[in-house]
Protein backbone atom coordinates (compact mmCIF):
# COMPACT_ATOMS: atom_id res chain seq x y z
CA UNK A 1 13.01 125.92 194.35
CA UNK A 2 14.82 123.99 191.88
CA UNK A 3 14.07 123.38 188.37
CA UNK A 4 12.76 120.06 187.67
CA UNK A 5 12.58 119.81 183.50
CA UNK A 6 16.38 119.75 183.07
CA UNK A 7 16.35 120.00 179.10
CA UNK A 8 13.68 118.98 176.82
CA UNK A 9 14.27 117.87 172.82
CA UNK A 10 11.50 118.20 170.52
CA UNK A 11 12.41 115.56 167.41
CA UNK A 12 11.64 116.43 164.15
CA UNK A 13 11.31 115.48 160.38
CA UNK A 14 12.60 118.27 158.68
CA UNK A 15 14.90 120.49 160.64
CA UNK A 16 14.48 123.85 158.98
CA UNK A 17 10.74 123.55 158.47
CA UNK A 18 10.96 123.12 162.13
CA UNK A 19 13.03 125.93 163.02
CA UNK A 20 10.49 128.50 161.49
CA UNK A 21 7.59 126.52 162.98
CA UNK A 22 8.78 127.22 166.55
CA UNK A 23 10.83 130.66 165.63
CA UNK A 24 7.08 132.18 164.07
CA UNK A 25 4.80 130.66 166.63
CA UNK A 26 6.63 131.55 169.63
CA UNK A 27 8.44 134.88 168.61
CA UNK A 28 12.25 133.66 169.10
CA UNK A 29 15.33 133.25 167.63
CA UNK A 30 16.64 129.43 167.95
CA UNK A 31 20.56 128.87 167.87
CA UNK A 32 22.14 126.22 165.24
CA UNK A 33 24.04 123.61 165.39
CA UNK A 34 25.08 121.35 163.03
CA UNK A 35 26.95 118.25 163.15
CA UNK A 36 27.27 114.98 160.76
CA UNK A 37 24.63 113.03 162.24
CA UNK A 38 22.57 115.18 164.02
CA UNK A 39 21.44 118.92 164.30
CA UNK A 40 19.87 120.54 166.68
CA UNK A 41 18.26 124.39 167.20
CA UNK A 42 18.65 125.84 170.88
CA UNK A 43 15.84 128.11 172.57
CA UNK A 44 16.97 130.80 173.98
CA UNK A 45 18.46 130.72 177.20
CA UNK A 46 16.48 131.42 180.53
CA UNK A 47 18.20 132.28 183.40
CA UNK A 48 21.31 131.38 181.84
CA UNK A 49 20.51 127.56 180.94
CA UNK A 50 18.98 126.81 177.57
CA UNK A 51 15.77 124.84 179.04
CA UNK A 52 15.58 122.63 175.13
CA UNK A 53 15.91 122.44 171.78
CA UNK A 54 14.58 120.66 168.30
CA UNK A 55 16.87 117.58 167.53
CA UNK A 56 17.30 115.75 163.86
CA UNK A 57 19.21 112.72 163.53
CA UNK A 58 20.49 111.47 159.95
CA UNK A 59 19.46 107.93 160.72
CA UNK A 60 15.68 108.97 161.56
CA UNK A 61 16.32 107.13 165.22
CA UNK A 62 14.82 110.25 167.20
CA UNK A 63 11.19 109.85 165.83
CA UNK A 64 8.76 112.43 166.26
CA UNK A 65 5.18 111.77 167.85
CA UNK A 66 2.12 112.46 169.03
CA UNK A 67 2.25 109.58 171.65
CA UNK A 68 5.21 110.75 173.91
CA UNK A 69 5.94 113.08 176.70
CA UNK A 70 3.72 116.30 176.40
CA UNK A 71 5.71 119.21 176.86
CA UNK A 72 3.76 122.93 177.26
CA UNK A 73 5.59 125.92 175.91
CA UNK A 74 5.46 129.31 177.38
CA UNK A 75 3.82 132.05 175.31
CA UNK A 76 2.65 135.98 175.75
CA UNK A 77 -0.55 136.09 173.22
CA UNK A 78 -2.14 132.45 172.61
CA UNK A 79 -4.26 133.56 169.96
CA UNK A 80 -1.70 134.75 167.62
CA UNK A 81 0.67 131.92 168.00
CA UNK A 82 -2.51 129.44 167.41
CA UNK A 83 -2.59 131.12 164.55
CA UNK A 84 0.85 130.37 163.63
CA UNK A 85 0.74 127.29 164.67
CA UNK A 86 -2.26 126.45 161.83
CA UNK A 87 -0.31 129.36 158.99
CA UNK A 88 2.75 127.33 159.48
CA UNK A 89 1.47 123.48 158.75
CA UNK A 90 0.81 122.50 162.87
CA UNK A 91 -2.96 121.86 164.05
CA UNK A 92 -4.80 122.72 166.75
CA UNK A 93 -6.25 119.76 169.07
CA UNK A 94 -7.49 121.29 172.04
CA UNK A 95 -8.31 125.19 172.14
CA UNK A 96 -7.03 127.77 174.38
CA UNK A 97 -8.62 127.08 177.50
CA UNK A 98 -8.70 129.16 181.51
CA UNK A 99 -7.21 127.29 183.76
CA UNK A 100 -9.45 127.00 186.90
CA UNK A 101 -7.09 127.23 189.11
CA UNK A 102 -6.86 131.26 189.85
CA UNK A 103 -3.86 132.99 188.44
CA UNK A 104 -2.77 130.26 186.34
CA UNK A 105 -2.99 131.63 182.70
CA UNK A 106 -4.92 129.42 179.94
CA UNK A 107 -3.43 126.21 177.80
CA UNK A 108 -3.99 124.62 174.68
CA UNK A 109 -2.65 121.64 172.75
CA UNK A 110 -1.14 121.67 169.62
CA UNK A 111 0.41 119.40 166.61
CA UNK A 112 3.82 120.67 165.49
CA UNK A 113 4.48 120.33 161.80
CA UNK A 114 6.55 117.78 162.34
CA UNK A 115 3.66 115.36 164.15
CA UNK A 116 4.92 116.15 167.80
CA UNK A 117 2.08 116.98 170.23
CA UNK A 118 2.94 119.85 172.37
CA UNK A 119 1.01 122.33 175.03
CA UNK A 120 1.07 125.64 175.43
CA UNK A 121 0.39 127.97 178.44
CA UNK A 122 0.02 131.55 178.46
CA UNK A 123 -0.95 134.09 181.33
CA UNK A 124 -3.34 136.19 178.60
């Protein structure tokens, strides 16, 4: 089956706030890259593709919210990255939660620090 999220950005306020936001909470190591206008931190690849990564723009045109698309992260212990999420400035907005369906892991919904609202799922 093919893989239907191509690549995701997550926009943000202040780039390297965000970098250890999603680095702590989700136990990775994001790549940099700089350029005049823009930056941007890679997650790390999967399967060979880079599935996303946190985008700042100089001119503030790529606008974090709460509003948009809601994008769920994978993670392997929900309760400690919860807890990262609220040590590291983010908020909690929906708890981690079973999913009925069998097999399918919990979910919960998050704030980033940067005001982006953002899932995550987790088979523990």
């Amino acid at each position: 089956m093919r893989r239907l999220v191509s690549f995701f950005e997550i926009p943000v306020h202040d780039f390297n706030r965000a970098i250890r936001f999603y680095e702590q909470v989700l136990d990775v190591q994001l790549e940099i890259m700089e350029g005049e206008t823009e930056k941007m931190a890679f997650f790390p690849k999967e399967k060979g593709e880079c599935p996303g990564a946190i985008s700042w723009t100089a001119d503030g045109s790529f606008r974090p919210s709460g509003d948009g698309v809601l994008i769920s992260l994978s993670c392997d212990n929900m309760e400690q990255a919860l807890d990262t999420v609220t040590a590291r400035g983010g908020r909690i907005l929906f708890p981690k939660t079973r999913i009925q369906a069998e097999g399918r892991g919990y979910f919960s919904l998050f704030m980033d620090s940067e005001g982006n609202k953002l899932g995550l799922y987790s088979y523990k």
